[in-house]
Protein backbone atom coordinates (compact mmCIF):
# COMPACT_ATOMS: atom_id res chain seq x y z
CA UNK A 1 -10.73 -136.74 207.11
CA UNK A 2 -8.31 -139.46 207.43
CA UNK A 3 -5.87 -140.27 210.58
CA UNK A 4 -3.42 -142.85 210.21
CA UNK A 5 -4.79 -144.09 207.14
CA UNK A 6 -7.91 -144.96 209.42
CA UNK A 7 -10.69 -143.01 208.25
CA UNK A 8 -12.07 -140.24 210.59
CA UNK A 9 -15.79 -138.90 211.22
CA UNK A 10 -16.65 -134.66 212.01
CA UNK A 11 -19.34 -133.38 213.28
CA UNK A 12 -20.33 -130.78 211.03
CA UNK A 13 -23.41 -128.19 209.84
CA UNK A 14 -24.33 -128.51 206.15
CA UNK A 15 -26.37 -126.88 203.70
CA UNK A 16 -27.90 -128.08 201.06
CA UNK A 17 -29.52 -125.80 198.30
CA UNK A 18 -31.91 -126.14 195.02
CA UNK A 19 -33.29 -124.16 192.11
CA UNK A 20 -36.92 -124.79 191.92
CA UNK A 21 -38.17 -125.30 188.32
CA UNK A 22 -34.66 -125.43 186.82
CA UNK A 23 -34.81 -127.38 184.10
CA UNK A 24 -37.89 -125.45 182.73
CA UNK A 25 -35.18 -122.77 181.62
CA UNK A 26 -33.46 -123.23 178.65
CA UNK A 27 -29.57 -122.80 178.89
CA UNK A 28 -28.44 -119.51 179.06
CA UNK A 29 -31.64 -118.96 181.49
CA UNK A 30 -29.81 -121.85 183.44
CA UNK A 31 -26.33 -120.22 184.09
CA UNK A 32 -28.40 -116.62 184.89
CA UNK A 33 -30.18 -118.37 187.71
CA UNK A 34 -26.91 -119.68 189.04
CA UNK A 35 -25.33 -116.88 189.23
CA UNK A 36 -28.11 -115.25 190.36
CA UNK A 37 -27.89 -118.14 193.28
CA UNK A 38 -24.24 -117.89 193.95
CA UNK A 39 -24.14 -114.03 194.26
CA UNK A 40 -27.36 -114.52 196.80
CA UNK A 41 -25.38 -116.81 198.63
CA UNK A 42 -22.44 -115.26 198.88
CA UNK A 43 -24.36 -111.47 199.76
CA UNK A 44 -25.96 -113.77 203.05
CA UNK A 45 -22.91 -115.72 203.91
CA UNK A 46 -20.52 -111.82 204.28
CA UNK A 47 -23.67 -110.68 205.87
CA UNK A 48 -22.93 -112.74 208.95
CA UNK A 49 -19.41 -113.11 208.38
CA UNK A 50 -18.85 -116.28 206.33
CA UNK A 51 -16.78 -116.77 203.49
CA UNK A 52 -18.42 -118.78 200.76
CA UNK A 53 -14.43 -119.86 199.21
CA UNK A 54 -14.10 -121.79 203.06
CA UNK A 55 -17.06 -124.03 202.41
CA UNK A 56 -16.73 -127.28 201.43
CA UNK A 57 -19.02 -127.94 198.34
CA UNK A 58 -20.28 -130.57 196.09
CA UNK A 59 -22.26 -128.89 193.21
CA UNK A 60 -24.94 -129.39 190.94
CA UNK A 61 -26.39 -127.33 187.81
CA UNK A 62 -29.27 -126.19 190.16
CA UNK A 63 -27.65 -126.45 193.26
CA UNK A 64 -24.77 -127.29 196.08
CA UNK A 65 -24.47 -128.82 199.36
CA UNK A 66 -21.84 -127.50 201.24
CA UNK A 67 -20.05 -128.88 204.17
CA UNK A 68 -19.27 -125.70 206.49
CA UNK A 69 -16.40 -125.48 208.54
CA UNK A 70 -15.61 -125.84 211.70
CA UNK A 71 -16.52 -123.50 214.42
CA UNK A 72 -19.33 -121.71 212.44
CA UNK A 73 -22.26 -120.62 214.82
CA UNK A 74 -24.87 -122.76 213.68
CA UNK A 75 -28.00 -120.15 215.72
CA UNK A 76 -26.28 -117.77 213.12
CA UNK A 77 -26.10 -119.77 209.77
CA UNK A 78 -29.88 -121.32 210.94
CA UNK A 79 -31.40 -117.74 211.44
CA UNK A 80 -29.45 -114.29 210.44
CA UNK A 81 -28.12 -116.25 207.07
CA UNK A 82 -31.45 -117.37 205.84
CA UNK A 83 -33.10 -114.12 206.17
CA UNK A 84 -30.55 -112.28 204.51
CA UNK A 85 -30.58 -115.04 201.18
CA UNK A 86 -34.73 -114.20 201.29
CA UNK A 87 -33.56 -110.84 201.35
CA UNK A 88 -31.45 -111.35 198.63
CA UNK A 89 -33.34 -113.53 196.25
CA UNK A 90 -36.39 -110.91 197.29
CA UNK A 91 -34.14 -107.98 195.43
CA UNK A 92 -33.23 -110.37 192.60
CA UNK A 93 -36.72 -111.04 192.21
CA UNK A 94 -37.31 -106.95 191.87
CA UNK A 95 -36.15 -106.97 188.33
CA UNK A 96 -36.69 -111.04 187.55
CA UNK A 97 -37.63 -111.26 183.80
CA UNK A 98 -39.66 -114.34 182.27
CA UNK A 99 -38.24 -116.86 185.53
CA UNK A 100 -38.23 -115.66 188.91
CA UNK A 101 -35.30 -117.15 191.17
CA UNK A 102 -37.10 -119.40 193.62
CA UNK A 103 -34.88 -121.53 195.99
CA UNK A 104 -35.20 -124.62 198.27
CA UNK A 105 -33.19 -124.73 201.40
CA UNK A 106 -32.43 -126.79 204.13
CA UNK A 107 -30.08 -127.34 207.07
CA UNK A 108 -28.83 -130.13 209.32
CA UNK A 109 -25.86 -131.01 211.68
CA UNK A 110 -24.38 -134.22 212.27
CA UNK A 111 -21.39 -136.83 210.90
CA UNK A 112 -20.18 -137.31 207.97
CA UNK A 113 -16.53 -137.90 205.94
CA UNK A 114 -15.00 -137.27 203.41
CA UNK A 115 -15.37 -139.43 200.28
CA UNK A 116 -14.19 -139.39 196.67
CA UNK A 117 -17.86 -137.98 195.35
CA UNK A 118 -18.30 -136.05 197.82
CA UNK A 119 -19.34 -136.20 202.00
CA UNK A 120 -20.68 -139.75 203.23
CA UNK A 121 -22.30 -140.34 205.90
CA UNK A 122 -25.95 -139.96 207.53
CA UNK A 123 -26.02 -135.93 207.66
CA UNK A 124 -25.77 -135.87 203.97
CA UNK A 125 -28.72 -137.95 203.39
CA UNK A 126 -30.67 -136.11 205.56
CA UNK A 127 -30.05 -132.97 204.49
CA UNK A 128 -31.12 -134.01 201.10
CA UNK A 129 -33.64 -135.74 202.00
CA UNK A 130 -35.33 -132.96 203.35
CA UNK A 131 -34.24 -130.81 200.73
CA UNK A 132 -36.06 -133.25 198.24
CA UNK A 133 -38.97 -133.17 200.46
CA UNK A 134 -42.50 -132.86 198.55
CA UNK A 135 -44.23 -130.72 201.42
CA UNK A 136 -41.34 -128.15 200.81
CA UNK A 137 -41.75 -127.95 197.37
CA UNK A 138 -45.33 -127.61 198.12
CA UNK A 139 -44.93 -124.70 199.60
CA UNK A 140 -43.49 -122.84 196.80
CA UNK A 141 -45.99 -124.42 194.27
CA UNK A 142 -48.92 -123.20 196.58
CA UNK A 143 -47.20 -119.85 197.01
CA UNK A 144 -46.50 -118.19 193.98
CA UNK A 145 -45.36 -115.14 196.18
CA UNK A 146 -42.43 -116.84 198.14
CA UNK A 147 -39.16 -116.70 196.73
CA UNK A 148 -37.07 -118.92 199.38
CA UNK A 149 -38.68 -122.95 201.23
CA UNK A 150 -36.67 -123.62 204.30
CA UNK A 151 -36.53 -126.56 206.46
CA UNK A 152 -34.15 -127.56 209.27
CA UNK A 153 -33.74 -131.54 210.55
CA UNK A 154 -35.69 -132.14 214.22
CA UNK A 155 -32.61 -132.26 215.68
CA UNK A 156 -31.06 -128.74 214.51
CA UNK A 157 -34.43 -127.29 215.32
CA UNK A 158 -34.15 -128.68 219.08
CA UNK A 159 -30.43 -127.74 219.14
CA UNK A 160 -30.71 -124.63 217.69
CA UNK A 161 -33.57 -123.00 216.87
CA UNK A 162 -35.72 -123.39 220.08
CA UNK A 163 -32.71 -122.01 222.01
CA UNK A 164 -33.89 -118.47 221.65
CA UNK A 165 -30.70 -117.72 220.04
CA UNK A 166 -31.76 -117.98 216.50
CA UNK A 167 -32.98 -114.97 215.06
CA UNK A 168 -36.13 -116.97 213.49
CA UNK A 169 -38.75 -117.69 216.30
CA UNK A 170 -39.63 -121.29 216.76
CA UNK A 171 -43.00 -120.95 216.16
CA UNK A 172 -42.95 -120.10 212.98
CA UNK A 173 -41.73 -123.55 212.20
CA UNK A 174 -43.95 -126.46 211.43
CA UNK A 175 -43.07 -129.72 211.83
CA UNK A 176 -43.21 -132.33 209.56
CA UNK A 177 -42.52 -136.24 209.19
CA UNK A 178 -41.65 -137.87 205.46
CA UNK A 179 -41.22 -141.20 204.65
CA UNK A 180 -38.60 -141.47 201.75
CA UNK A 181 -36.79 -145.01 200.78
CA UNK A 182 -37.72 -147.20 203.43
CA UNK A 183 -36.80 -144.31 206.17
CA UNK A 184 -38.94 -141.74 207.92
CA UNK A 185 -37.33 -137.88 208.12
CA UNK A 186 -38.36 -135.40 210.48
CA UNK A 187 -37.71 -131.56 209.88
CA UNK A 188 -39.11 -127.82 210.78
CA UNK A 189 -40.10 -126.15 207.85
CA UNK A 190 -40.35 -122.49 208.24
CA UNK A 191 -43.90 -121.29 207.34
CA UNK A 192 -43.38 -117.74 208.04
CA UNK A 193 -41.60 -115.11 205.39
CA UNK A 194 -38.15 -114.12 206.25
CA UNK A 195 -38.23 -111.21 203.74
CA UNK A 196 -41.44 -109.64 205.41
CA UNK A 197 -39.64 -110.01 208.96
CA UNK A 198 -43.01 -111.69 210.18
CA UNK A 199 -40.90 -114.87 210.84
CA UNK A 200 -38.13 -113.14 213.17
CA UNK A 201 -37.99 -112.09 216.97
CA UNK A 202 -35.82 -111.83 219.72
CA UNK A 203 -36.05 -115.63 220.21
CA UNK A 204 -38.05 -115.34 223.61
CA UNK A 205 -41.19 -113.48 221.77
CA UNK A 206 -44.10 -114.56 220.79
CA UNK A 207 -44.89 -117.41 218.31
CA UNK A 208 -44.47 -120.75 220.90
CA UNK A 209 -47.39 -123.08 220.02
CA UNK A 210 -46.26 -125.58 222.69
CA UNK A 211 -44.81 -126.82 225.24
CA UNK A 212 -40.97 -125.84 225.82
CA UNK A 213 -41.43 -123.18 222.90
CA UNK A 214 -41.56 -125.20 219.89
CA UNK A 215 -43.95 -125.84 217.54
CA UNK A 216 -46.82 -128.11 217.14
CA UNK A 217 -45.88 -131.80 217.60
CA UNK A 218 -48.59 -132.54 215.34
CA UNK A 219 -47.18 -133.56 211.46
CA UNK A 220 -48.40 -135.19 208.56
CA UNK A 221 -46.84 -138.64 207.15
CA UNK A 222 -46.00 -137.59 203.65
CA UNK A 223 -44.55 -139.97 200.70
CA UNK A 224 -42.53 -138.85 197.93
CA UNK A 225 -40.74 -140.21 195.23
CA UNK A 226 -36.27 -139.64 196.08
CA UNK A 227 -35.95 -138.72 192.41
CA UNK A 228 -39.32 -136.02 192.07
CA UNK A 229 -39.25 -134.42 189.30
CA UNK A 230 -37.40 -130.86 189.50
């Protein structure tokens, strides 16, 4: 992302993506879970007509974030995509033997560049941020039953998701506010199950909790450690 040796910012959607509880497995349980997690991935992103090989990513042993490319609808990556990975990991999780795949996810638009480790910039650290966020790890510690944690950033969720365009209704979002290295993070984090279908509508249904269709404005203040345990 360089122009005349100056270097050049994009404004970009990006996806960042975990393995909860992955270094409880021991190593060959480690490279079955990320296949597991790449062949989910890649089963959502055809689903709505993405090509996995076109992202941008920086990768981890129990994860990626991924820099997608221009042009990409973001109502369709922030709604049709993340039902189809719960979908997905819900059908892996049919026949799961002694660990069941269980994923973290979050979403976010905004600047960044390129870098020699990998996009720099503010949307990166958010993104992960919220990925590393304790209330949506929560969430799959106090559900045993959910396979897939999703949060968007406050301003993807006003950009996007309270549009009506996005196939996952607002309101079935809550919104939250953690404080993580001297900076305070705001996200969405989707409280409904996208496998069931009891998070999804036609965008103007049901589900508003306030005013201007999105949900409550009421969040909890929330520290956590950048480096929790995974």
């Amino acid at each position: 992302m360089k122009e005349n040796g100056k270097v050049q910012l994009s404004y970009r959607l990006l996806l960042a993506v975990d393995i909860q509880g992955y270094s409880k497995r021991d190593t060959s349980e480690q490279l079955v879970a990320q296949q597991l997690l790449s062949d989910a991935l890649d089963r959502a992103a055809s689903g709505v007509g993405l090509d996995r090989a076109g992202w941008d990513k920086q990768v981890g042993g129990d994860g990626e974030l991924a820099t997608l490319p221009e042009g990409v609808d973001p109502a369709s990556v922030a709604g049709d995509f993340v039902i189809r990975l719960g979908q997905a990991l819900a059908e892996v999780n049919r026949d799961a033997g002694r660990f069941r795949l269980r994923v973290r996810l979050s979403l976010h638009h905004g600047t960044l560049t390129a870098g020699p480790f990998g996009p720099a910039g503010d949307a990166p650290i958010v993104v992960q941020r919220l990925l590393d966020a304790m209330p949506l790890r929560r969430l799959l510690t106090d559900d045993a039953d959910r396979d897939l944690a999703y949060v968007v950033s406050d301003s993807l969720f006003d950009d996007v998701v309270r549009t009506g365009l996005c196939a996952l209704r607002p309101g079935a979002f809550t919104a939250v506010k953690v404080a993580a290295k001297g900076a305070t993070f705001r996200g969405h984090i989707l409280t409904g199950r996208v496998a069931d279908g009891d998070a999804a509508g036609d965008g103007a249904a049901g589900g508003r909790s306030g005013p201007g269709g999105g949900a409550s404005s009421h969040a909890r203040v929330l520290d956590f450690p950048a480096l929790a345990a995974r």
